[in-house]
C-alpha atoms as a PDB file:
ATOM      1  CA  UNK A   1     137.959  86.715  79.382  1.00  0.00           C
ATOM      2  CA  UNK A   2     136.335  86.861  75.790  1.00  0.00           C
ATOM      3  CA  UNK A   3     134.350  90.234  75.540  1.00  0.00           C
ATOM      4  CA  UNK A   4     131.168  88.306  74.439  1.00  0.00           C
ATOM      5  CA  UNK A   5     130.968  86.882  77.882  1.00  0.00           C
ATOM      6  CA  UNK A   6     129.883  88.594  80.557  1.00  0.00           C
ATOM      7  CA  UNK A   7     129.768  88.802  84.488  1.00  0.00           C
ATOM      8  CA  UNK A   8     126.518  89.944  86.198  1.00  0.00           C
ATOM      9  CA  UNK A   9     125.337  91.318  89.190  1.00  0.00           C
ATOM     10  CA  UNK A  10     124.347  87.542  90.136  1.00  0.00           C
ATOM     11  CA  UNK A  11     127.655  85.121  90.310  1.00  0.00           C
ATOM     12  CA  UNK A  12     124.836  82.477  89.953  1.00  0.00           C
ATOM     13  CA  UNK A  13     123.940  83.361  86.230  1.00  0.00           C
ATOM     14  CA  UNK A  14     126.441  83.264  82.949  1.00  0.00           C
ATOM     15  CA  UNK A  15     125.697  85.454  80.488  1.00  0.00           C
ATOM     16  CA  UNK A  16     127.086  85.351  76.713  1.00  0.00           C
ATOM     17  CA  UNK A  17     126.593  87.395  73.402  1.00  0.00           C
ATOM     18  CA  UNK A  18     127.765  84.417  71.740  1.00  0.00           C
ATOM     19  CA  UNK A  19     124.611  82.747  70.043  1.00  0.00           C
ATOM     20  CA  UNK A  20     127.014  79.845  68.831  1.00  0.00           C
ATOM     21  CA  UNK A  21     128.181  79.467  72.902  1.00  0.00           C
ATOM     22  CA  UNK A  22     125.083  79.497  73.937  1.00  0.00           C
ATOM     23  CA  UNK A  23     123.577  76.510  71.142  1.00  0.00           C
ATOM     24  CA  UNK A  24     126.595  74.550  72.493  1.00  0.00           C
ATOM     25  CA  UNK A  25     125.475  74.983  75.747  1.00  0.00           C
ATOM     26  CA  UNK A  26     121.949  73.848  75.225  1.00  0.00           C
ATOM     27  CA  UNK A  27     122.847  70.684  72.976  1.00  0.00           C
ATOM     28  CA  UNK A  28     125.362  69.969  76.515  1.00  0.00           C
ATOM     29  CA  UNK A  29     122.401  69.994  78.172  1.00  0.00           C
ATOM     30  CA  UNK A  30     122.923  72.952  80.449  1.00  0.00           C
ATOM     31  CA  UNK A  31     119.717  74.900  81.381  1.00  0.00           C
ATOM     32  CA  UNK A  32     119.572  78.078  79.586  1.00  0.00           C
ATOM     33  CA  UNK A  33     117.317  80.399  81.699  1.00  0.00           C
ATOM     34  CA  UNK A  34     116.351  83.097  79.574  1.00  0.00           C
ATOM     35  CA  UNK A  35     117.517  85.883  76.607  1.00  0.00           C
ATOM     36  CA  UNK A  36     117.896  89.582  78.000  1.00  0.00           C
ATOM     37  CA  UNK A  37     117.625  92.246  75.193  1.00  0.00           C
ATOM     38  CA  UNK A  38     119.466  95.268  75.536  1.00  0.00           C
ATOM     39  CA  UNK A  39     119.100  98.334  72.972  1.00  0.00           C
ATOM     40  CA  UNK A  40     122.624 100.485  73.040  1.00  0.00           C
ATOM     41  CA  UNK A  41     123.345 103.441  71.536  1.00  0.00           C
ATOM     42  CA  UNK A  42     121.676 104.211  68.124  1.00  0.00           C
ATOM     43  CA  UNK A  43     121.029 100.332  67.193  1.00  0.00           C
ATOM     44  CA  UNK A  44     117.600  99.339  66.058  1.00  0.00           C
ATOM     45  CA  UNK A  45     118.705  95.984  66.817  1.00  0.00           C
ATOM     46  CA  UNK A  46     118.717  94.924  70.209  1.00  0.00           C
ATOM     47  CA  UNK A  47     121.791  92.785  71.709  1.00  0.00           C
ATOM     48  CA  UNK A  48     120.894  88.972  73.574  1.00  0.00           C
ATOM     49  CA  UNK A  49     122.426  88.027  76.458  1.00  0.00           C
ATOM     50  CA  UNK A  50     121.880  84.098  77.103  1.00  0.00           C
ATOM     51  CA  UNK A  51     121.746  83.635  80.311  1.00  0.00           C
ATOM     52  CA  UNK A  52     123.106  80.360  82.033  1.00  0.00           C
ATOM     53  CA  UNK A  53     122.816  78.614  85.694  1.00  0.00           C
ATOM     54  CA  UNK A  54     126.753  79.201  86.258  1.00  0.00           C
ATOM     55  CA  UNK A  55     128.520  76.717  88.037  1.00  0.00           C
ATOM     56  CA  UNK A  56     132.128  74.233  87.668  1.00  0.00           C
ATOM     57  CA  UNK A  57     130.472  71.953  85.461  1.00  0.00           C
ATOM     58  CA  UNK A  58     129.447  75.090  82.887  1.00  0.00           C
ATOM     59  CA  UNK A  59     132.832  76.846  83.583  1.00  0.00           C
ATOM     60  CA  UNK A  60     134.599  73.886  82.256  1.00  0.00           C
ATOM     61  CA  UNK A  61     132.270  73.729  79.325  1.00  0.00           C
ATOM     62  CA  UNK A  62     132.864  77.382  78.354  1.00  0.00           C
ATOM     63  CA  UNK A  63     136.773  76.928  78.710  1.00  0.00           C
ATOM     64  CA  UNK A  64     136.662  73.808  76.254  1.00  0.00           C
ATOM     65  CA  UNK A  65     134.556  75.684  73.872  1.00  0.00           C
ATOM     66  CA  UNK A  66     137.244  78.881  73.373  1.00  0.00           C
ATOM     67  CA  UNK A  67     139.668  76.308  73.002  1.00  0.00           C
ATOM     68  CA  UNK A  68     137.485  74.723  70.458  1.00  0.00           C
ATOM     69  CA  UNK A  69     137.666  71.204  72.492  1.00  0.00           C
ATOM     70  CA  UNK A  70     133.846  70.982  73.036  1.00  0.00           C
ATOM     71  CA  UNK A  71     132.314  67.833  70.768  1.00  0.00           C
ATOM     72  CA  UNK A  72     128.336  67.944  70.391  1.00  0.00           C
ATOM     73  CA  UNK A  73     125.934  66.325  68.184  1.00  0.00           C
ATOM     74  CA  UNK A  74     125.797  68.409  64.719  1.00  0.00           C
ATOM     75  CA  UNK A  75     121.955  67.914  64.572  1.00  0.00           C
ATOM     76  CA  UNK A  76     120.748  68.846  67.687  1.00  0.00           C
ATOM     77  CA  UNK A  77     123.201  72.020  67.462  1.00  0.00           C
ATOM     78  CA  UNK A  78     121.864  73.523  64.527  1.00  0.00           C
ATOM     79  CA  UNK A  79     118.007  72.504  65.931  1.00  0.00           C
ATOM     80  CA  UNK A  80     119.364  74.657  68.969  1.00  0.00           C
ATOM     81  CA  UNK A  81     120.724  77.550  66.996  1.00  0.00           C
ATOM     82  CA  UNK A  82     118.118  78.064  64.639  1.00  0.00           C
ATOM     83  CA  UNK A  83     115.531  77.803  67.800  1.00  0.00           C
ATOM     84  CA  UNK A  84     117.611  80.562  69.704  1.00  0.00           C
ATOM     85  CA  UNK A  85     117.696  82.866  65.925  1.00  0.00           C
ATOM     86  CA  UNK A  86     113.846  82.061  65.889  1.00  0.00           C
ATOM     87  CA  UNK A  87     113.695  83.845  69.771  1.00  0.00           C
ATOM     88  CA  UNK A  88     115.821  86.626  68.877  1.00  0.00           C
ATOM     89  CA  UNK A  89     113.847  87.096  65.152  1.00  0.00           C
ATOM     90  CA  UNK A  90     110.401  87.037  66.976  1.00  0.00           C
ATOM     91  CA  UNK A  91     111.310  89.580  69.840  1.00  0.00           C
ATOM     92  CA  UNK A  92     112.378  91.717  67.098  1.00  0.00           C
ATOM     93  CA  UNK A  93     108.910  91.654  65.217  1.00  0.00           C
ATOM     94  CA  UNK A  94     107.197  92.497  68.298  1.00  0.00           C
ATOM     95  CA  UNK A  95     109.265  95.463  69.416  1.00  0.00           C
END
């Protein structure tokens, strides 16, 4: 499995580093749940995890995305993306 996804402690959540995975997601339609943020090491900047009702349908999903088979609407991705950057940019000017 890609090292940007990641299994929790709940087999009913997904989790992914992937910000570009996770906009896909949203413009699919799946419910995205919430953004963990995780400081390691020395890093100023803190890591997202996306986190994902996991299920079949989302499985699938994620499987046609590595294989770059997903199709979504180019608008509504990019509206996703930049909303999710937006998340991530004001947790960071609040830490």
């Amino acid at each position: 499995m890609d090292k940007n996804l990641e299994n929790t402690i709940d087999p009913k959540i997904f989790t992914t580093k992937d910000i570009t995975l996770a906009s896909s997601l949203v413009t699919l339609k799946f419910l995205m749940l919430g953004v963990d943020y995780q400081i390691e090491g020395d890093k100023v900047s803190p890591i997202c995890f996306f986190k994902f009702q996991d299920g079949p349908e989302l499985r699938d999903a994620v499987k046609r995305y590595m294989q770059s088979n997903v199709v979504v609407e180019p608008k509504i991705f990019m509206t996703n993306l930049r909303s999710l950057k937006s998340e991530i940019d004001n947790y960071k000017n609040n830490m």
